[in-house]
Protein backbone atom coordinates (compact mmCIF):
# COMPACT_ATOMS: atom_id res chain seq x y z
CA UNK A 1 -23.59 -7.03 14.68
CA UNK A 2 -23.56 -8.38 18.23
CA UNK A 3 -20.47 -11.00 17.35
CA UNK A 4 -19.15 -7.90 15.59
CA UNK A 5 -18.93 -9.72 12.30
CA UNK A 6 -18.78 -6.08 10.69
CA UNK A 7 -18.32 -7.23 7.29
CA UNK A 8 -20.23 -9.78 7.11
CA UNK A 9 -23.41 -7.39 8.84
CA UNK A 10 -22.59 -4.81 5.96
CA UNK A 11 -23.51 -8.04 3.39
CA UNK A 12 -26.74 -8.93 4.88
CA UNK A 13 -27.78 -5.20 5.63
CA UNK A 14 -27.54 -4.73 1.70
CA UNK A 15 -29.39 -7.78 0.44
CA UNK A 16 -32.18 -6.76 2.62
CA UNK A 17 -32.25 -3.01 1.18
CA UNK A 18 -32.04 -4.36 -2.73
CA UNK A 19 -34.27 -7.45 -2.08
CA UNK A 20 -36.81 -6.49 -0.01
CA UNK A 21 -36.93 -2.20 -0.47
CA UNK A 22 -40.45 -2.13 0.58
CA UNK A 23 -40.14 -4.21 3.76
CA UNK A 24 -40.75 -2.51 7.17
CA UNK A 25 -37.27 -3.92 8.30
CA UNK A 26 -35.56 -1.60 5.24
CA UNK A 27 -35.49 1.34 6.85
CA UNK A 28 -34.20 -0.01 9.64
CA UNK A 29 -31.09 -1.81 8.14
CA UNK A 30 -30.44 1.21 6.07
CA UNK A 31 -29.49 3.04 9.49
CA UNK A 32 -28.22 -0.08 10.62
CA UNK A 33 -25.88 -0.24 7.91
CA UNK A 34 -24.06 3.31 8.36
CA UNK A 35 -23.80 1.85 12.27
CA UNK A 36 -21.92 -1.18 10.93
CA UNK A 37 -19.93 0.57 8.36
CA UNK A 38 -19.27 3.08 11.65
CA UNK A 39 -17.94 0.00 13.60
CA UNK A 40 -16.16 -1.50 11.09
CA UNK A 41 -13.51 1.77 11.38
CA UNK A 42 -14.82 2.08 7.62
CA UNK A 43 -15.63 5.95 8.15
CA UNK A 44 -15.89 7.31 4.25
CA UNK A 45 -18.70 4.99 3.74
CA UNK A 46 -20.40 5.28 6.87
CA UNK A 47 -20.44 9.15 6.03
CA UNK A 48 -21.88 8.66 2.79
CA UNK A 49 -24.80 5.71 4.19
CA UNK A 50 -25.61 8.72 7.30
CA UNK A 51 -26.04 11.21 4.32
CA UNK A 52 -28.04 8.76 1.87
CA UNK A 53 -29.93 8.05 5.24
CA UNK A 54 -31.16 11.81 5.93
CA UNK A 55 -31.81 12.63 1.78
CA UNK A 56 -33.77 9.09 1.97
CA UNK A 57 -35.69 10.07 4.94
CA UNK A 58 -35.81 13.80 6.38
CA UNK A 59 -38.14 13.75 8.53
CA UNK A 60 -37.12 9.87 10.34
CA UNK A 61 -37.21 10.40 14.36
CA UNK A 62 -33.82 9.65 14.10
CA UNK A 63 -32.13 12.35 12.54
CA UNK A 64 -30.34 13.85 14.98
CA UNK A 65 -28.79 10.33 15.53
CA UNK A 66 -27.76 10.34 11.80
CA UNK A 67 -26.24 14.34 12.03
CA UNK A 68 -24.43 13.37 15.31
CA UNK A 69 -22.74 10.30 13.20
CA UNK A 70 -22.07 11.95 10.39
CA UNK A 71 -20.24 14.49 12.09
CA UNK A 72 -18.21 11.34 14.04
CA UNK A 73 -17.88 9.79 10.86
CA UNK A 74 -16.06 12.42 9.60
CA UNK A 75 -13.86 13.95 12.23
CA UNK A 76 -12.83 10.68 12.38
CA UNK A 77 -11.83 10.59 8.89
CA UNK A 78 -9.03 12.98 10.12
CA UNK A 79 -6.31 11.90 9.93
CA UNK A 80 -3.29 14.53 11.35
CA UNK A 81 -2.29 17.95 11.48
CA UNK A 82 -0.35 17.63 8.48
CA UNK A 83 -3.44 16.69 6.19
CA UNK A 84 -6.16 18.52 4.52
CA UNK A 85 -9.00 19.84 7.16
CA UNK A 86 -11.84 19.77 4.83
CA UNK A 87 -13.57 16.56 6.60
CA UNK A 88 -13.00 17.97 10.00
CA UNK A 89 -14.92 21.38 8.63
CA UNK A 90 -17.80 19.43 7.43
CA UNK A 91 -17.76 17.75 10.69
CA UNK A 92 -18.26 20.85 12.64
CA UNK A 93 -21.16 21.86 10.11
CA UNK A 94 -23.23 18.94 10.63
CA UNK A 95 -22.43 19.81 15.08
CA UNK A 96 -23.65 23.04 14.47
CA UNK A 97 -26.94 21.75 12.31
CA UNK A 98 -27.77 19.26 15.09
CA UNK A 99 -27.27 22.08 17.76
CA UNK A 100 -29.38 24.07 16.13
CA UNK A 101 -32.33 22.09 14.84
CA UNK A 102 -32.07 19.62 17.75
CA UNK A 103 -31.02 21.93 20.62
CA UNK A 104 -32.99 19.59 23.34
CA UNK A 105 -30.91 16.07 21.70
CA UNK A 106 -29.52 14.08 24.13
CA UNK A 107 -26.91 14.53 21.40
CA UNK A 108 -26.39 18.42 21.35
CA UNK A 109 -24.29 18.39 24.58
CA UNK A 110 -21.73 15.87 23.10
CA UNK A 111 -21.78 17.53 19.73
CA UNK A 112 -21.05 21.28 21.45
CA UNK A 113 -17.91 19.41 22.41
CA UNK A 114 -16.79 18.22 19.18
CA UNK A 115 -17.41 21.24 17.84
CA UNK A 116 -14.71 22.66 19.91
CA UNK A 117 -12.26 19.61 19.08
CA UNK A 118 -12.60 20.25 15.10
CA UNK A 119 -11.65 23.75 15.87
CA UNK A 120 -8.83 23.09 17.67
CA UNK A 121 -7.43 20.60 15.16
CA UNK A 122 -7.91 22.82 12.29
CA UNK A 123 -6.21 26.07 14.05
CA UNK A 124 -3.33 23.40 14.96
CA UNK A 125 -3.44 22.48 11.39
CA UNK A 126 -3.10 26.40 10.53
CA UNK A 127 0.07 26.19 13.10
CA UNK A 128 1.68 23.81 11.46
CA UNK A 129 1.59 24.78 7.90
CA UNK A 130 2.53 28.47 9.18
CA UNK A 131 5.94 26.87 11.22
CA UNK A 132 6.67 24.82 7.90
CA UNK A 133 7.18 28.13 6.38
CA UNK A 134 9.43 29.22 9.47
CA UNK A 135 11.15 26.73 9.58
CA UNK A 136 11.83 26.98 5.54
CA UNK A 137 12.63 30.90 6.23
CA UNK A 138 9.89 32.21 4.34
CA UNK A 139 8.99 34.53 7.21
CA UNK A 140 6.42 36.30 4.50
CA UNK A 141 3.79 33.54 4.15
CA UNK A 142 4.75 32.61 7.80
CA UNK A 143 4.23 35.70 9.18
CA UNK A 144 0.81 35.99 6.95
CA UNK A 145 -0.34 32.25 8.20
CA UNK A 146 0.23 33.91 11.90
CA UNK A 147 -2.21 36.00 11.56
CA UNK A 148 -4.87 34.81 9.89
CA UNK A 149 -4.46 32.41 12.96
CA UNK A 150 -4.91 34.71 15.15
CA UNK A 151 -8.09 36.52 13.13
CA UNK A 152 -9.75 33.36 13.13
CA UNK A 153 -8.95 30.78 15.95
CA UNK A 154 -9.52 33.37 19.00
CA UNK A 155 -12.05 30.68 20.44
CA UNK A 156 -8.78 28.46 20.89
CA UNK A 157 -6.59 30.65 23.06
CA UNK A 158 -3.94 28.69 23.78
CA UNK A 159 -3.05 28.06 19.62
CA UNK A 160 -4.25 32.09 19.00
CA UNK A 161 -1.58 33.49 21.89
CA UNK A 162 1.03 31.28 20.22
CA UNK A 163 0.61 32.78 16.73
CA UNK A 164 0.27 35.94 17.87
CA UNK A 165 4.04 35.73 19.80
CA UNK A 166 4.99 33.97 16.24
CA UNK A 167 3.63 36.45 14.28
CA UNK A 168 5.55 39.53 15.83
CA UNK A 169 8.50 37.14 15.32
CA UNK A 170 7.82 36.09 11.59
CA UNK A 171 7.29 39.76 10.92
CA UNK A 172 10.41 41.16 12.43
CA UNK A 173 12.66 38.34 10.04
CA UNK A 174 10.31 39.25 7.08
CA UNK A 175 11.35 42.88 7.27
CA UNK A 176 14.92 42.63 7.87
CA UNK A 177 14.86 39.86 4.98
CA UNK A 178 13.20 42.46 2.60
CA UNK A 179 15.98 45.17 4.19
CA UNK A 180 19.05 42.69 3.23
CA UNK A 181 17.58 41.89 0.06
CA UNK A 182 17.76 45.65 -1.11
CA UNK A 183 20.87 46.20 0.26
CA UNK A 184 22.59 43.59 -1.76
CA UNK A 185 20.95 44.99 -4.61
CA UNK A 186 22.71 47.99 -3.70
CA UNK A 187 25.58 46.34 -2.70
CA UNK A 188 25.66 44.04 -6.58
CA UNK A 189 25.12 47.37 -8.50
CA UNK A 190 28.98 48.87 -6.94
CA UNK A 191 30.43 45.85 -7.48
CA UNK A 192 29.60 45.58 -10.99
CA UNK A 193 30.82 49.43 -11.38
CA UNK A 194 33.82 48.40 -9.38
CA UNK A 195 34.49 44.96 -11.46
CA UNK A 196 34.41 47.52 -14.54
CA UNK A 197 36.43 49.95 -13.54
């Protein structure tokens, strides 16, 4: 781990846990294993060792080492805006459970924080997907995607005031879309009378 020989930490943290599971050291190198998967940039799979860690041992002193990770683990499994937010969700659940069972961690401050990044990615995320429909002219969905932005995100102002200008905006298109619409149906009805006639 020291020479950061990730990989080849990840081998030797394994044949300890299957050759030896009743060792003293086991425990250890379980823990020690998420770490080096964690290092390694390999976040899936240090997410999954965190979480076999905590069902393996609930009640381990360090547990609110192993929520703070996990929550790492995945946030950092996020990729961009433009992607799925469902790590970055369970990354703000496992904050919230260290918060709240561990409130005097030396890791509650820091995971407060990252709380407040996940929810500013996903309302971004929300952002984006609601200006793809703008941009595609489908003020409906748009204007829709606006405000649920603004329903849900008011802890991130800055993405929540942005929406809410949008949403006026997305609105005002949607109805005089809907407003053209009928009038060409109007409009398509004399013509055909006319093209009779």
């Amino acid at each position: 781990m020291s020479e950061k020989n990730y990989v080849r930490a990840v081998e030797l943290y394994n044949k300890l846990r299957d050759t030896y599971p009743f060792s003293p050291y086991t425990v250890d190198a379980e823990l020690s294993l998420a770490d080096a998967y964690f290092l390694d940039e390999e976040y899936e799979l240090a997410a999954e060792t965190y979480k076999d860690f905590e069902s393996l041992h609930p009640r381990h002193e360090a547990i609110p080492y192993v929520l703070y990770q996990t929550g790492m683990s995945l946030m950092k499994e996020f990729r961009s805006i433009d992607r799925a937010t469902t790590e970055l969700k369970e990354a703000y659940d496992y904050f919230d459970r260290l918060r709240q069972t561990f409130p005097d961690s030396p890791y509650s401050k820091s995971a407060e924080e990252h709380m407040r990044t996940c929810r500013q990615l996903m309302a971004e995320h929300e952002l984006y997907i609601a200006d793809v429909f703008w941009h595609m002219k489908k003020y409906g969905p748009a204007w829709h995607r606006y405000e649920y932005i603004v329903a849900t995100y008011k802890d991130v102002p800055e993405v929540a005031e942005h929406a809410q200008e949008k949403s006026l905006a997305a609105y005002h298109n949607y109805r005089e879309a809907q407003s053209q619409e009928v009038r060409e149906k109007r409009e398509g009805s004399w013509k055909k009378w006319f093209t009779w006639l």
